[in-house]
PDB file of N, CA and C in Angstrom:
ATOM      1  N   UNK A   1      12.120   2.013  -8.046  1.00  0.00           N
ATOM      2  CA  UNK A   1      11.644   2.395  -6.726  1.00  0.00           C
ATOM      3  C   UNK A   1      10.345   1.664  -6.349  1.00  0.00           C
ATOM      4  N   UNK A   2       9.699   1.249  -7.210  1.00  0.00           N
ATOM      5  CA  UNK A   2       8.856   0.021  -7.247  1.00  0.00           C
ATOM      6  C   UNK A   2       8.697  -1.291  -7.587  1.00  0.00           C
ATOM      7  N   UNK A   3       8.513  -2.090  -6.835  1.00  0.00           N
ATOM      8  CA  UNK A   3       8.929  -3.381  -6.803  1.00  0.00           C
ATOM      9  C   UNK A   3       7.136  -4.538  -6.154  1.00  0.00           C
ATOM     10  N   UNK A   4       6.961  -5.387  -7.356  1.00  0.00           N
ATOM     11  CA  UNK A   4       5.790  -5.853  -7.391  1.00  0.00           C
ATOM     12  C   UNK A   4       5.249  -7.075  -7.768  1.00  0.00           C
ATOM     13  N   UNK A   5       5.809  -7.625  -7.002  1.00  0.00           N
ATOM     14  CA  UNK A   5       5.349  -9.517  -7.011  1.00  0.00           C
ATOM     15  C   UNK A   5       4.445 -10.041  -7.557  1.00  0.00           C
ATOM     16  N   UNK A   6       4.713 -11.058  -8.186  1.00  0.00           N
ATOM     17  CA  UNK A   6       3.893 -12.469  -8.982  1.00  0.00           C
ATOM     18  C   UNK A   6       2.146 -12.559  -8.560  1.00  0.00           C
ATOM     19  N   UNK A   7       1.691 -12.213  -9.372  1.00  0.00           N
ATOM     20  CA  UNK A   7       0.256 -12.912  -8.663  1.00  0.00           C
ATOM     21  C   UNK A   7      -0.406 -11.632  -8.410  1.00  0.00           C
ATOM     22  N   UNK A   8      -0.456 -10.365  -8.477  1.00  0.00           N
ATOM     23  CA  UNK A   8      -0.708  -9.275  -8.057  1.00  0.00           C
ATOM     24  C   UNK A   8      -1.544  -8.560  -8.714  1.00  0.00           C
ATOM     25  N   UNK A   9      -2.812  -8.230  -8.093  1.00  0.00           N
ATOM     26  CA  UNK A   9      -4.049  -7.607  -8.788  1.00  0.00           C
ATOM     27  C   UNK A   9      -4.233  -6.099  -8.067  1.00  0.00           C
ATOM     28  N   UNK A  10      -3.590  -5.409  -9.623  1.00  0.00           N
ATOM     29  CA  UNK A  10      -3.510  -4.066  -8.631  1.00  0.00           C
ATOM     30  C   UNK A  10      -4.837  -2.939 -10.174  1.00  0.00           C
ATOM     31  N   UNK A  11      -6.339  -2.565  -9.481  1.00  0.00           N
ATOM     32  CA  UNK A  11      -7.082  -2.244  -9.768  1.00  0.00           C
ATOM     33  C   UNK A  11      -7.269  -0.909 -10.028  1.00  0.00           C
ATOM     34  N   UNK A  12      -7.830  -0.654 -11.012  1.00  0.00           N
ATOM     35  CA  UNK A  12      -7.891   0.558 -11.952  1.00  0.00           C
ATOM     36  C   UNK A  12      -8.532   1.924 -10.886  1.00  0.00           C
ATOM     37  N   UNK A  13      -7.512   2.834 -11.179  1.00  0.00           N
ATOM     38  CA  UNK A  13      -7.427   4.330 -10.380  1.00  0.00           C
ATOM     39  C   UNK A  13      -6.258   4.469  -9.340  1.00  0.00           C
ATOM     40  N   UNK A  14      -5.123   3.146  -9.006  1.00  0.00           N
ATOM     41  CA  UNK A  14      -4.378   2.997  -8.289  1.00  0.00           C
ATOM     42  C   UNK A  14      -3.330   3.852  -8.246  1.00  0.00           C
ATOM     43  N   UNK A  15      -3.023   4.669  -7.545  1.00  0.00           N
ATOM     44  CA  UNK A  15      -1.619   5.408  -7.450  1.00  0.00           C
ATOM     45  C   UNK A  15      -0.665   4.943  -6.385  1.00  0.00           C
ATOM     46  N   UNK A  16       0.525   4.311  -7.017  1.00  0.00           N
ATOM     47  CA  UNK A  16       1.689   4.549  -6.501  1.00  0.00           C
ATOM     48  C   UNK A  16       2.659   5.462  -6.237  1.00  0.00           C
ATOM     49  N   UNK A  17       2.824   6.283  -5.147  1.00  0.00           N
ATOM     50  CA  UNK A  17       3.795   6.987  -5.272  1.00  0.00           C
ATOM     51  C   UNK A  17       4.808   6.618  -3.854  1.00  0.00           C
ATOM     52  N   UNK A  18       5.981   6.606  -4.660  1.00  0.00           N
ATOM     53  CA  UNK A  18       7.800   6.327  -3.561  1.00  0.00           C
ATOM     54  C   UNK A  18       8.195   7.611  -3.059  1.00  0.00           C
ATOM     55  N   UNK A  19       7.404   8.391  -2.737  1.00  0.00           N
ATOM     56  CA  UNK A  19       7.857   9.589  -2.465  1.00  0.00           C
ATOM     57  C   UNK A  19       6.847  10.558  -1.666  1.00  0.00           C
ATOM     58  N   UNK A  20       7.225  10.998  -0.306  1.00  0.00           N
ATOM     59  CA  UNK A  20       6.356  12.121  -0.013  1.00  0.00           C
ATOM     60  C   UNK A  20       7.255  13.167   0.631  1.00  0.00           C
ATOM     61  N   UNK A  21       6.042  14.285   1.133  1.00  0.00           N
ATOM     62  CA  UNK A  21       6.436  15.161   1.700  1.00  0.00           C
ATOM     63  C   UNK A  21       6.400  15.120   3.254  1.00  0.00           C
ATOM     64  N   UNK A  22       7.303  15.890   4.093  1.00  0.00           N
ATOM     65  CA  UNK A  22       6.810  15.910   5.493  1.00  0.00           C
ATOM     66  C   UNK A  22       6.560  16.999   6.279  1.00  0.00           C
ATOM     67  N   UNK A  23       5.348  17.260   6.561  1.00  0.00           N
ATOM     68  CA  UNK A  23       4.888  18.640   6.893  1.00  0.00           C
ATOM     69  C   UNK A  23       5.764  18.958   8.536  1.00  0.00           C
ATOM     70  N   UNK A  24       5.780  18.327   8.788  1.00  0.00           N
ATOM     71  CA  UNK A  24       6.594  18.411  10.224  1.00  0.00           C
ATOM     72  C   UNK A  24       8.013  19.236  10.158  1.00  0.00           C
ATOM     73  N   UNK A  25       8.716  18.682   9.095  1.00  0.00           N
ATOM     74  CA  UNK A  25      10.087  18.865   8.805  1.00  0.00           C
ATOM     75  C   UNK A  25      10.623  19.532   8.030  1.00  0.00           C
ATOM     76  N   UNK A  26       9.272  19.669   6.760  1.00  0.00           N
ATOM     77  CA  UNK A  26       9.449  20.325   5.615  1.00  0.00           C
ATOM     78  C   UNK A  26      10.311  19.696   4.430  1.00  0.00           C
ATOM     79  N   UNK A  27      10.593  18.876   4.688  1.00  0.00           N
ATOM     80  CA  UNK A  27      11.726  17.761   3.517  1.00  0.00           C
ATOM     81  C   UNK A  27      10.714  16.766   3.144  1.00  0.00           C
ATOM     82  N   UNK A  28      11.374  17.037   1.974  1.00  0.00           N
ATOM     83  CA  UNK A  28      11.093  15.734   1.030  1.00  0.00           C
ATOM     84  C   UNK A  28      11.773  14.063   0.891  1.00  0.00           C
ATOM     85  N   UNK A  29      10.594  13.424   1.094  1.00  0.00           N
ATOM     86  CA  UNK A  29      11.330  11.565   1.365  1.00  0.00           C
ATOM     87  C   UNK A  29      10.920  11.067   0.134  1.00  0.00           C
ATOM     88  N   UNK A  30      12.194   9.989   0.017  1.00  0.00           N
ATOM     89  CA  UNK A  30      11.693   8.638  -1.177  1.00  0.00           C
ATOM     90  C   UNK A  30      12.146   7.619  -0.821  1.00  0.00           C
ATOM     91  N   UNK A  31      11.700   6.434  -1.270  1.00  0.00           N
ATOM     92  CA  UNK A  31      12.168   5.242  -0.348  1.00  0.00           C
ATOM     93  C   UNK A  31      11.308   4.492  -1.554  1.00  0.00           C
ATOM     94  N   UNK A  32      11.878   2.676  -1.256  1.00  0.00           N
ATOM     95  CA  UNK A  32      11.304   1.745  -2.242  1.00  0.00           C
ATOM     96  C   UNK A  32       9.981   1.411  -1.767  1.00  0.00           C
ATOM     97  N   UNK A  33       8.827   1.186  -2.781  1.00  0.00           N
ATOM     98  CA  UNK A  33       7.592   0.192  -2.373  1.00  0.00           C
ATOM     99  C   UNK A  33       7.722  -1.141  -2.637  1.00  0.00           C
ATOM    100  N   UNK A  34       7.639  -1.805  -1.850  1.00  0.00           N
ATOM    101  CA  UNK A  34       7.899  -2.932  -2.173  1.00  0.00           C
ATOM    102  C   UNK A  34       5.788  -3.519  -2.112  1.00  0.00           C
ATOM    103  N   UNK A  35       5.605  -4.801  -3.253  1.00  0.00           N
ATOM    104  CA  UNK A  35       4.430  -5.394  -2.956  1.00  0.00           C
ATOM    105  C   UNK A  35       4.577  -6.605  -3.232  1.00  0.00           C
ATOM    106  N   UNK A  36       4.580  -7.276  -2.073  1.00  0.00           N
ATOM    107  CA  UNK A  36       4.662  -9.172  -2.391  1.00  0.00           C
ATOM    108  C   UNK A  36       3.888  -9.333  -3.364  1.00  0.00           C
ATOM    109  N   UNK A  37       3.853 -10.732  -3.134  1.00  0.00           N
ATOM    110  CA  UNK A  37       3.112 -11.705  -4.348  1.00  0.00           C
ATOM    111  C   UNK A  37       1.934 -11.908  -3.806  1.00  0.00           C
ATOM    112  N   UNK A  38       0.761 -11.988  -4.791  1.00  0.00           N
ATOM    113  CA  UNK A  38      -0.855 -12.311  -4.499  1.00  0.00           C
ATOM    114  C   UNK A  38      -1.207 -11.552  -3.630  1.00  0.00           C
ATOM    115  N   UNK A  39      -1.084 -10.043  -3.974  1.00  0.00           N
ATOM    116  CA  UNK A  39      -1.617  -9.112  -3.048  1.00  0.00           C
ATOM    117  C   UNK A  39      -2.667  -8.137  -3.627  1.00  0.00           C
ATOM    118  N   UNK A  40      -3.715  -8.477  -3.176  1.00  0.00           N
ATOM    119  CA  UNK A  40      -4.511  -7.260  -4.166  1.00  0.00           C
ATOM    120  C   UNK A  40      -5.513  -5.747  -3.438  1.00  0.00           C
ATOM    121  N   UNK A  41      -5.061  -4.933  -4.303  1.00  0.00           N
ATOM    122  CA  UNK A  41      -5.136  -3.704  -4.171  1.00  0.00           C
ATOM    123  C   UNK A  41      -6.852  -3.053  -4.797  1.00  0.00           C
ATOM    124  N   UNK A  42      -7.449  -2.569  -4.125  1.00  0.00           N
ATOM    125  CA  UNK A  42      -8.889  -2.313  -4.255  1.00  0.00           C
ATOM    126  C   UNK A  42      -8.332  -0.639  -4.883  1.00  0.00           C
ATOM    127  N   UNK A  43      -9.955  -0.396  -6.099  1.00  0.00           N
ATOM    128  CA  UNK A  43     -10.064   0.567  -7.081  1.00  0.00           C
ATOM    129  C   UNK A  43      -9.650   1.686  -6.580  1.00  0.00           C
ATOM    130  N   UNK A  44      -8.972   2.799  -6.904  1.00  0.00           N
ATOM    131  CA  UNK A  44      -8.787   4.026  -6.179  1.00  0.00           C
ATOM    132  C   UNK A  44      -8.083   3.985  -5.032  1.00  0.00           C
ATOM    133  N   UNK A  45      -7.180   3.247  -4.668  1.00  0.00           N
ATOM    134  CA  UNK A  45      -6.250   3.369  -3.403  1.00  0.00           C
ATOM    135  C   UNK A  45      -4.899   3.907  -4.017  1.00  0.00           C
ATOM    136  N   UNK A  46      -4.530   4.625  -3.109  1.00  0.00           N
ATOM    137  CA  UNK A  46      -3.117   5.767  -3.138  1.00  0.00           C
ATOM    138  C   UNK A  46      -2.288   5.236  -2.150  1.00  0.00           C
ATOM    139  N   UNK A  47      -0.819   4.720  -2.877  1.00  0.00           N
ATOM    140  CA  UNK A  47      -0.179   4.378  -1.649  1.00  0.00           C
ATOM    141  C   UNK A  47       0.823   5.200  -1.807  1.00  0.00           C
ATOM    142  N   UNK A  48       1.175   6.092  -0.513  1.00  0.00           N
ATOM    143  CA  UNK A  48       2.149   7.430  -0.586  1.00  0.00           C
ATOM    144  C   UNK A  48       3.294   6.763   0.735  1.00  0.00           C
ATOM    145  N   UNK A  49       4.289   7.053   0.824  1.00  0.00           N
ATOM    146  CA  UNK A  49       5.079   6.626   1.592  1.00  0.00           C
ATOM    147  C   UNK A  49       6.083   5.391   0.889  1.00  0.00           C
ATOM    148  N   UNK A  50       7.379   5.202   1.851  1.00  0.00           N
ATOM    149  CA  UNK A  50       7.957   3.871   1.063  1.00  0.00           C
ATOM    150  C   UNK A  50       6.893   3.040   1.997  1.00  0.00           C
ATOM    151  N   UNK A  51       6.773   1.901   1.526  1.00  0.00           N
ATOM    152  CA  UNK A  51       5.879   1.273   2.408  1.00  0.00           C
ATOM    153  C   UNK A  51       6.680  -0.548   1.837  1.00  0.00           C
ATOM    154  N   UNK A  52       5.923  -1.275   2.755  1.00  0.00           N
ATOM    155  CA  UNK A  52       6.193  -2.809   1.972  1.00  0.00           C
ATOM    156  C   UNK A  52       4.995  -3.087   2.598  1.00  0.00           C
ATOM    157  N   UNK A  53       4.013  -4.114   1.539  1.00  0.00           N
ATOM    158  CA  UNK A  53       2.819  -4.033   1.420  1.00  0.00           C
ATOM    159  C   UNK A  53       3.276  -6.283   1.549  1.00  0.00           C
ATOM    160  N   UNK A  54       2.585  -6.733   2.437  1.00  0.00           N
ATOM    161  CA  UNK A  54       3.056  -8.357   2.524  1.00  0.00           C
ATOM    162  C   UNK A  54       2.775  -9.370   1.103  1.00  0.00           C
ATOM    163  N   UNK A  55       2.863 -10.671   1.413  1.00  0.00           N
ATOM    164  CA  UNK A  55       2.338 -11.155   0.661  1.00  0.00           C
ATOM    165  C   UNK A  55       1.024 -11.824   0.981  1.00  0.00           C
ATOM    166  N   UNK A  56       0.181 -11.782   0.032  1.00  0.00           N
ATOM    167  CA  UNK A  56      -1.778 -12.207   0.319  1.00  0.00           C
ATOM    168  C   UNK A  56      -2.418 -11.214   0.892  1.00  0.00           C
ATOM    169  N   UNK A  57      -1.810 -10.143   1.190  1.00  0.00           N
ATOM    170  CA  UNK A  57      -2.499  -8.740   1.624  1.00  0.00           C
ATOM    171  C   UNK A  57      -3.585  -8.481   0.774  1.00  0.00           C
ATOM    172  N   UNK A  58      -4.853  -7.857   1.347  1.00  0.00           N
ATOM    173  CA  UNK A  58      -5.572  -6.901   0.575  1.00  0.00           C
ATOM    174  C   UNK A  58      -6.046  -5.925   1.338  1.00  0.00           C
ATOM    175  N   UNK A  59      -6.209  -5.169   0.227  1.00  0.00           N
ATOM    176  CA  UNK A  59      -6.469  -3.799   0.412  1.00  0.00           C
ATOM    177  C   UNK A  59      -7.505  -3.131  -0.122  1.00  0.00           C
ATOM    178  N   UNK A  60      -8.469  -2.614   0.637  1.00  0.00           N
ATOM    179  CA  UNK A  60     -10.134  -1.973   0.779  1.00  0.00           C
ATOM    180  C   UNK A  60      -9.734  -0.734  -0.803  1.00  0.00           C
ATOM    181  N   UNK A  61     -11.056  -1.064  -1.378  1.00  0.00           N
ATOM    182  CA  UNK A  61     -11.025   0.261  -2.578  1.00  0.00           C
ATOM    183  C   UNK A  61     -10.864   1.805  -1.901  1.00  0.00           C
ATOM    184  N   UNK A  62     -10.045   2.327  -2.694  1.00  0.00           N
ATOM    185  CA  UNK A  62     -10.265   3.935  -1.962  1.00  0.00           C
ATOM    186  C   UNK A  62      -9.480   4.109  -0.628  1.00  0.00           C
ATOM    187  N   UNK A  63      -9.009   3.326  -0.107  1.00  0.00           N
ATOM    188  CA  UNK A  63      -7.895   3.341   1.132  1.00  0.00           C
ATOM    189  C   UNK A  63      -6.358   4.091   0.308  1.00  0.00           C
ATOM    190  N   UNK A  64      -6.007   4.486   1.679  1.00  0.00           N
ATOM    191  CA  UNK A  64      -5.056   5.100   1.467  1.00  0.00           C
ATOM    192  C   UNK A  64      -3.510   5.165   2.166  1.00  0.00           C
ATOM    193  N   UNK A  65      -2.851   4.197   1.753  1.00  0.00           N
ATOM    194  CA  UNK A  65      -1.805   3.279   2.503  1.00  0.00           C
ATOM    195  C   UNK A  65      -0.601   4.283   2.618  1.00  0.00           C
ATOM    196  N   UNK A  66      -0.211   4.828   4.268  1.00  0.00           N
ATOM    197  CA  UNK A  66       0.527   5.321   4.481  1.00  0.00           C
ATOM    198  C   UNK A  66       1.772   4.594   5.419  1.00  0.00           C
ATOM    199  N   UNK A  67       1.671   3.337   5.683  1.00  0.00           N
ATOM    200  CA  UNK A  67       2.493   2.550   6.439  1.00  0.00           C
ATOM    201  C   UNK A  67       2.548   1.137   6.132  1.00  0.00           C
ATOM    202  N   UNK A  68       3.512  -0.032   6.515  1.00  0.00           N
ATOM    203  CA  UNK A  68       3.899  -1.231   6.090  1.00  0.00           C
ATOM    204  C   UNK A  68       2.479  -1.841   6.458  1.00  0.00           C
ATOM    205  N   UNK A  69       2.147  -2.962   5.445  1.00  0.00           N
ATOM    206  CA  UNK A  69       0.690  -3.585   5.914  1.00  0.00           C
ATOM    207  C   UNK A  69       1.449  -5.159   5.479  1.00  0.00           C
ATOM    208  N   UNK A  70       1.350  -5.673   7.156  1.00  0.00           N
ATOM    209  CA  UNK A  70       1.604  -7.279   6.990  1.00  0.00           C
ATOM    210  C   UNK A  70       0.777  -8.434   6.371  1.00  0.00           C
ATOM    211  N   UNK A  71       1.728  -9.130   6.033  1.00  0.00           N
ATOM    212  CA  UNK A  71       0.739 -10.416   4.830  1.00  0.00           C
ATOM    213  C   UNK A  71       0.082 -11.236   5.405  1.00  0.00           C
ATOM    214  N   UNK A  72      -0.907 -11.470   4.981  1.00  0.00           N
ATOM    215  CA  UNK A  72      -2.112 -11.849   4.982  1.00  0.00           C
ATOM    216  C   UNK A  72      -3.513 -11.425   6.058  1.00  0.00           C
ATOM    217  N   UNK A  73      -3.419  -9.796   5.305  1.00  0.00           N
ATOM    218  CA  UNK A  73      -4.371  -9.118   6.438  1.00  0.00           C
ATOM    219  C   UNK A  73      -4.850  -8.113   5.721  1.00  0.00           C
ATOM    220  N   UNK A  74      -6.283  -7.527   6.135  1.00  0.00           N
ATOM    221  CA  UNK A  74      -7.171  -6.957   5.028  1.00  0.00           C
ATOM    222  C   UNK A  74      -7.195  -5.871   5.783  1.00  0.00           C
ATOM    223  N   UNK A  75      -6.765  -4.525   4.840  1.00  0.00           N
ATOM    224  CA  UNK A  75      -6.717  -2.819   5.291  1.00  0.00           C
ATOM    225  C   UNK A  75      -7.683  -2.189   4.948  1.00  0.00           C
ATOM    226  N   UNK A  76      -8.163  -1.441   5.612  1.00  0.00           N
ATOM    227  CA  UNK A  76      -8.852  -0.184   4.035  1.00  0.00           C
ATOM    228  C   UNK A  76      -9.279   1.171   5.381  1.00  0.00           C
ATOM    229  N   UNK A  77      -9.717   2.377   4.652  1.00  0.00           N
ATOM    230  CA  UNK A  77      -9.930   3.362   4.764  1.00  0.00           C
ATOM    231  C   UNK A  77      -8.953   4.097   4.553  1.00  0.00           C
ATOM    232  N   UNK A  78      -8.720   5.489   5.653  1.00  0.00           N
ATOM    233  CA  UNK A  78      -8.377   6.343   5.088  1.00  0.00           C
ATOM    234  C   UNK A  78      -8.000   7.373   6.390  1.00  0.00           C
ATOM    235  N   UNK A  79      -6.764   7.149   6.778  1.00  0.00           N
ATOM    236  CA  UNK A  79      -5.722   5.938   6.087  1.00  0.00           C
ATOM    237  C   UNK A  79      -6.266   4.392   6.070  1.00  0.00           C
ATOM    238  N   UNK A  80      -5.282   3.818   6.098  1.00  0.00           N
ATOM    239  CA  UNK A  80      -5.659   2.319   5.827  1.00  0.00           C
ATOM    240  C   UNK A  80      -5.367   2.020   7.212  1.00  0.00           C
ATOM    241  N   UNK A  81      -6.033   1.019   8.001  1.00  0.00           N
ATOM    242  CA  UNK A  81      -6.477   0.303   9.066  1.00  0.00           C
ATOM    243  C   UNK A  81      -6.702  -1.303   8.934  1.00  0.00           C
ATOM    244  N   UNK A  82      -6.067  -2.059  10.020  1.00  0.00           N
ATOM    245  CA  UNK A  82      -6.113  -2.850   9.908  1.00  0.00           C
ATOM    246  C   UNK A  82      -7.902  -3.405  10.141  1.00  0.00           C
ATOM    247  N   UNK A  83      -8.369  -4.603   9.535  1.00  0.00           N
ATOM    248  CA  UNK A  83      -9.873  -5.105   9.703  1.00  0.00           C
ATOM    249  C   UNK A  83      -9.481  -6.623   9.849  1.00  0.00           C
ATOM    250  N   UNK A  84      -8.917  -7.188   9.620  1.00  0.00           N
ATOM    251  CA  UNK A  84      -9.066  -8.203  10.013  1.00  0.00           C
ATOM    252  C   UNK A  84      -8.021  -9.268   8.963  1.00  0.00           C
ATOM    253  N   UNK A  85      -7.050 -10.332   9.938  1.00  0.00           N
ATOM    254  CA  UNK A  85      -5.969 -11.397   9.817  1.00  0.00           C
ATOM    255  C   UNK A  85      -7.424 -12.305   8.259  1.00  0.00           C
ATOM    256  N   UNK A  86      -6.695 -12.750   7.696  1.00  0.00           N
ATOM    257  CA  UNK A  86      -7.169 -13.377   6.141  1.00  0.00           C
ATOM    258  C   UNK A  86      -6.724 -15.030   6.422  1.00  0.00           C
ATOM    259  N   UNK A  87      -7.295 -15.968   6.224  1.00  0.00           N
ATOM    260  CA  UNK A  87      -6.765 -17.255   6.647  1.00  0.00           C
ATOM    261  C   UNK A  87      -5.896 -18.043   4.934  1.00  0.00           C
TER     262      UNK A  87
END
């Protein structure tokens, strides 16, 4: 259910999880994560949702990735937010 490309620096306190809950609906989802290649993931970020995370993405320490984040573009907070296209 996780799936995690070549080149990938994923930093200590990281949680992956393929699975959440939905307070709206009350059901439970799972779905694949997918994480390209050369994508790196800052200390303490939680990624909950299926999500696909690009390739050359990064991602702010402590963010918290609840939706697809396109490659080559830098997220972080909480949730995660886009900050700015990466050249």
């Amino acid at each position: 259910m996780i799936e995690i490309g070549n080149g990938c620096i994923i930093t200590t306190g990281t949680t992956i999880l393929s699975h959440f809950y939905n307070t709206k609906d009350g059901k439970f989802y799972s779905g694949k994560v997918r994480i390209g290649e050369n994508v790196f993931i800052g200390t303490n970020t939680i990624i909950v949702n299926a999500v696909d995370i690009g390739n050359g993405a990064v991602i702010g320490a402590g963010s918290v990735v609840n939706r697809d984040i396109p490659s080559y573009e830098l997220w972080a907070g909480n949730p995660a937010r886009f900050i700015k296209k990466l050249e």
